[in-house]
C-alpha atoms as a PDB file:
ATOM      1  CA  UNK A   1    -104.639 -71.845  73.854  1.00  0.00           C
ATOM      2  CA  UNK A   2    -102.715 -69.085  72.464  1.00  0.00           C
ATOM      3  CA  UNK A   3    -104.227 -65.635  71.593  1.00  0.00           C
ATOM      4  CA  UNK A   4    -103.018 -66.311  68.014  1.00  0.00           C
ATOM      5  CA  UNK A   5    -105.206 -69.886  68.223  1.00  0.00           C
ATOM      6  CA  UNK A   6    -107.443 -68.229  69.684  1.00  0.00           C
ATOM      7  CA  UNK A   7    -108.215 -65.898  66.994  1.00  0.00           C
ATOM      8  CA  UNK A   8    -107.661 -68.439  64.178  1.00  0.00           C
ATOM      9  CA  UNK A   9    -109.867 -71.029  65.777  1.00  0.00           C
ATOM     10  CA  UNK A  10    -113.266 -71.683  64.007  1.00  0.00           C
ATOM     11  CA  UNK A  11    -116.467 -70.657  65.657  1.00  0.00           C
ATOM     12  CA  UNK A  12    -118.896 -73.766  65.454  1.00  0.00           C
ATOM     13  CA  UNK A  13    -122.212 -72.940  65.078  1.00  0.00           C
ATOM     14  CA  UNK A  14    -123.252 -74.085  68.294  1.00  0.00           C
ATOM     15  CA  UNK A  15    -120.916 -72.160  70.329  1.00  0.00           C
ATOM     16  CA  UNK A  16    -123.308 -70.343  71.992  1.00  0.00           C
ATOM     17  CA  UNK A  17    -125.579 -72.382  73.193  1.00  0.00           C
ATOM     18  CA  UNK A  18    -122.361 -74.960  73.967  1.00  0.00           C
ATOM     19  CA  UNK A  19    -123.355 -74.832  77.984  1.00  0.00           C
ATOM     20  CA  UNK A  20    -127.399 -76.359  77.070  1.00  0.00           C
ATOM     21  CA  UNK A  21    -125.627 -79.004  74.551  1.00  0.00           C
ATOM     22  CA  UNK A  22    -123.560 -79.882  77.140  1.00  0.00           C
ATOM     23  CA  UNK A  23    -126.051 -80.378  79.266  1.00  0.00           C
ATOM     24  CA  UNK A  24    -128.562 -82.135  77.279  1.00  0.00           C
ATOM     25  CA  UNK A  25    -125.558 -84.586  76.056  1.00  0.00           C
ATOM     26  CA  UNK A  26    -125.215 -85.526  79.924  1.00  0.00           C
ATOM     27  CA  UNK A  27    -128.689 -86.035  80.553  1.00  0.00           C
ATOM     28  CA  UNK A  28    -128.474 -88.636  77.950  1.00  0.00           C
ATOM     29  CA  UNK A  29    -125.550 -89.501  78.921  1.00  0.00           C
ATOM     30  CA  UNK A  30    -127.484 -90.851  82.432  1.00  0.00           C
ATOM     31  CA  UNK A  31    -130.360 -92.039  80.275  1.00  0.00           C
ATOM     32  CA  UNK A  32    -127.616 -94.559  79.183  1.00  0.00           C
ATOM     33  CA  UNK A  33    -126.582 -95.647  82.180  1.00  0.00           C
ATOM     34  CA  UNK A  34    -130.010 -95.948  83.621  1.00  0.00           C
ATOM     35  CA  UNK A  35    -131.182 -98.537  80.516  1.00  0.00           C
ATOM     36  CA  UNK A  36    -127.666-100.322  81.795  1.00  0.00           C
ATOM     37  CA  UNK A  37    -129.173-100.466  85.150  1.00  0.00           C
ATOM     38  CA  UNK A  38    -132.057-101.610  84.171  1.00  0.00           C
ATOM     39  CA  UNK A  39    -130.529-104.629  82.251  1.00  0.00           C
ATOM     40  CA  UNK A  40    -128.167-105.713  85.106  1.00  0.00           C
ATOM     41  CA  UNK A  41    -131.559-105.677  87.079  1.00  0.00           C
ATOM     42  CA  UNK A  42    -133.589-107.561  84.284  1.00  0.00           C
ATOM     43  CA  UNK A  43    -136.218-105.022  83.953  1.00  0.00           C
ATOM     44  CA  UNK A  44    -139.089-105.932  81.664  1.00  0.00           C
ATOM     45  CA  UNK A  45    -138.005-105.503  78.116  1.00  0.00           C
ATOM     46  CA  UNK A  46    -140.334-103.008  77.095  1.00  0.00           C
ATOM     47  CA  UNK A  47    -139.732-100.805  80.032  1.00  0.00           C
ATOM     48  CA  UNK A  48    -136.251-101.136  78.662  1.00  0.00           C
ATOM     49  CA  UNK A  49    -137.699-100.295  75.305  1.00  0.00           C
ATOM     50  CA  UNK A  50    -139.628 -97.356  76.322  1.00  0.00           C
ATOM     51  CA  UNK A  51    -136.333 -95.777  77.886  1.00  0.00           C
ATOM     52  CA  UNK A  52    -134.313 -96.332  74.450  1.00  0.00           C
ATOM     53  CA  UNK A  53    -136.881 -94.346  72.463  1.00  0.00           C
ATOM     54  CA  UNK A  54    -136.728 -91.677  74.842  1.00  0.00           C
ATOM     55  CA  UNK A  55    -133.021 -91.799  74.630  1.00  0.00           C
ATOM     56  CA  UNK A  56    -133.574 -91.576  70.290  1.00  0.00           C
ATOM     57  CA  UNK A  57    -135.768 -88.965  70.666  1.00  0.00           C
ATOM     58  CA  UNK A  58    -133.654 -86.349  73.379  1.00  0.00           C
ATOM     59  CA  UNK A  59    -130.649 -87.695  70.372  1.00  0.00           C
ATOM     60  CA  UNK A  60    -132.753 -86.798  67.480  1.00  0.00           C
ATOM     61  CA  UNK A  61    -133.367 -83.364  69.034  1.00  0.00           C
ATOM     62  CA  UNK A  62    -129.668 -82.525  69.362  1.00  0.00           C
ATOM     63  CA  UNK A  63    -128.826 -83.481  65.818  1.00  0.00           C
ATOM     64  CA  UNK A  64    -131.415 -81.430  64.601  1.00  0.00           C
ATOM     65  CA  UNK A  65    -130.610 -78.274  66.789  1.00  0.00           C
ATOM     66  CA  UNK A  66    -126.919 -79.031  65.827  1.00  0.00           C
ATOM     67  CA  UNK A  67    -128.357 -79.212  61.814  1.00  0.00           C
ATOM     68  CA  UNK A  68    -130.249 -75.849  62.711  1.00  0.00           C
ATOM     69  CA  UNK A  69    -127.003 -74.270  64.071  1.00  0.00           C
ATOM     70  CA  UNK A  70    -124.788 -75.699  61.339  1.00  0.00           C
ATOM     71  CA  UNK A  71    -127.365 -73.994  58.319  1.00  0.00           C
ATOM     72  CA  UNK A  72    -127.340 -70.641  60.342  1.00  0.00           C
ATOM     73  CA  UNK A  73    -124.117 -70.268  61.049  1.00  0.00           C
ATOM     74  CA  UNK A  74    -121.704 -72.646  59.254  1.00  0.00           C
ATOM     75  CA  UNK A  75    -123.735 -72.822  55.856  1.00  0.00           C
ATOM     76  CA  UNK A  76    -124.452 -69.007  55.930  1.00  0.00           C
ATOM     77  CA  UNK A  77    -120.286 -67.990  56.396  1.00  0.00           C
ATOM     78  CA  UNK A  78    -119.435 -70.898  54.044  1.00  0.00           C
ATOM     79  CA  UNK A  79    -121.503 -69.199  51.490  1.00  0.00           C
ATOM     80  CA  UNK A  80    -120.383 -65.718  51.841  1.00  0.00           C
ATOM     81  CA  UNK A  81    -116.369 -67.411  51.373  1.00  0.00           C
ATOM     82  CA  UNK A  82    -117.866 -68.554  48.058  1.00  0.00           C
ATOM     83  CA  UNK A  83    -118.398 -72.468  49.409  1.00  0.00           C
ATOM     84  CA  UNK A  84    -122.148 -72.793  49.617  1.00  0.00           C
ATOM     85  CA  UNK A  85    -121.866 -75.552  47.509  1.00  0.00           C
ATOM     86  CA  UNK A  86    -119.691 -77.847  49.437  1.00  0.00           C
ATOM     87  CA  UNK A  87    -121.102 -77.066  52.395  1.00  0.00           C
ATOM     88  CA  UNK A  88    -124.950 -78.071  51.168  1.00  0.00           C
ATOM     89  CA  UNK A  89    -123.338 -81.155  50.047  1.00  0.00           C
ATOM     90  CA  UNK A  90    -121.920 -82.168  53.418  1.00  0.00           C
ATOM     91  CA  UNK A  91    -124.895 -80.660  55.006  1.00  0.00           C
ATOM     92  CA  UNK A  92    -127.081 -82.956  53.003  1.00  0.00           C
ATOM     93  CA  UNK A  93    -125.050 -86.078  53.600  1.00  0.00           C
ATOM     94  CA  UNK A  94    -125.279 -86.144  57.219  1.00  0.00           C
ATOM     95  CA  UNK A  95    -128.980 -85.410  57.139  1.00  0.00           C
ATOM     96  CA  UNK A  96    -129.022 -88.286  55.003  1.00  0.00           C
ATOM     97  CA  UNK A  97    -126.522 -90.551  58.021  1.00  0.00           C
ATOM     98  CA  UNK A  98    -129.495 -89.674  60.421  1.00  0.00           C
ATOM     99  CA  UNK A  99    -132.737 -89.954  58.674  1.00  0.00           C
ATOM    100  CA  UNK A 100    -130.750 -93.915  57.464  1.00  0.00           C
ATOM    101  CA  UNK A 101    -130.058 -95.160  61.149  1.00  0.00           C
ATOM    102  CA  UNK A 102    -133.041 -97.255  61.520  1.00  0.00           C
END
């Protein structure tokens, strides 16, 4: 990257706390793999069960810190460049893709 990319790149609002995303995404990332283990093995289905929730929940938890981030940071800069508006809107529309998944 550039130094001129570098200073017109956007700052997400999760950059800093990237590193614990990162590591939480991973984590799940295993989780995955284990319930894929655990089918090649043909583990008792609700054992297999029991690890998918688990995996929902530790997702759930990262959309919602990533929701927390966006309002804080993403929301609150949008609004001072006059674009609160379209930024609630797509704010509310992927709160609305998660809370519709089941």
């Amino acid at each position: 990257m550039t130094t001129a990319e570098a200073r017109t790149a956007p700052t997400r609002g999760y950059s800093a706390t990237k590193e614990q995303l990162q590591t939480r995404l991973r984590r799940i990332e295993g989780q995955v793999r284990g319930v894929q283990g655990m089918v090649e093995e043909d583990r008792y289905c609700i054992d297999v069960l029991t690890q998918i929730s688990a995996i929902q929940a530790a997702l759930d938890k990262v959309a919602l810190g990533l929701l927390d981030d966006h309002a804080r940071h993403c929301v609150k800069d949008a609004a001072i460049e006059g674009r609160s508006e379209e930024m609630a809107t797509e704010m509310m529309a992927a709160v609305g893709r998660l809370i519709r998944r089941g």
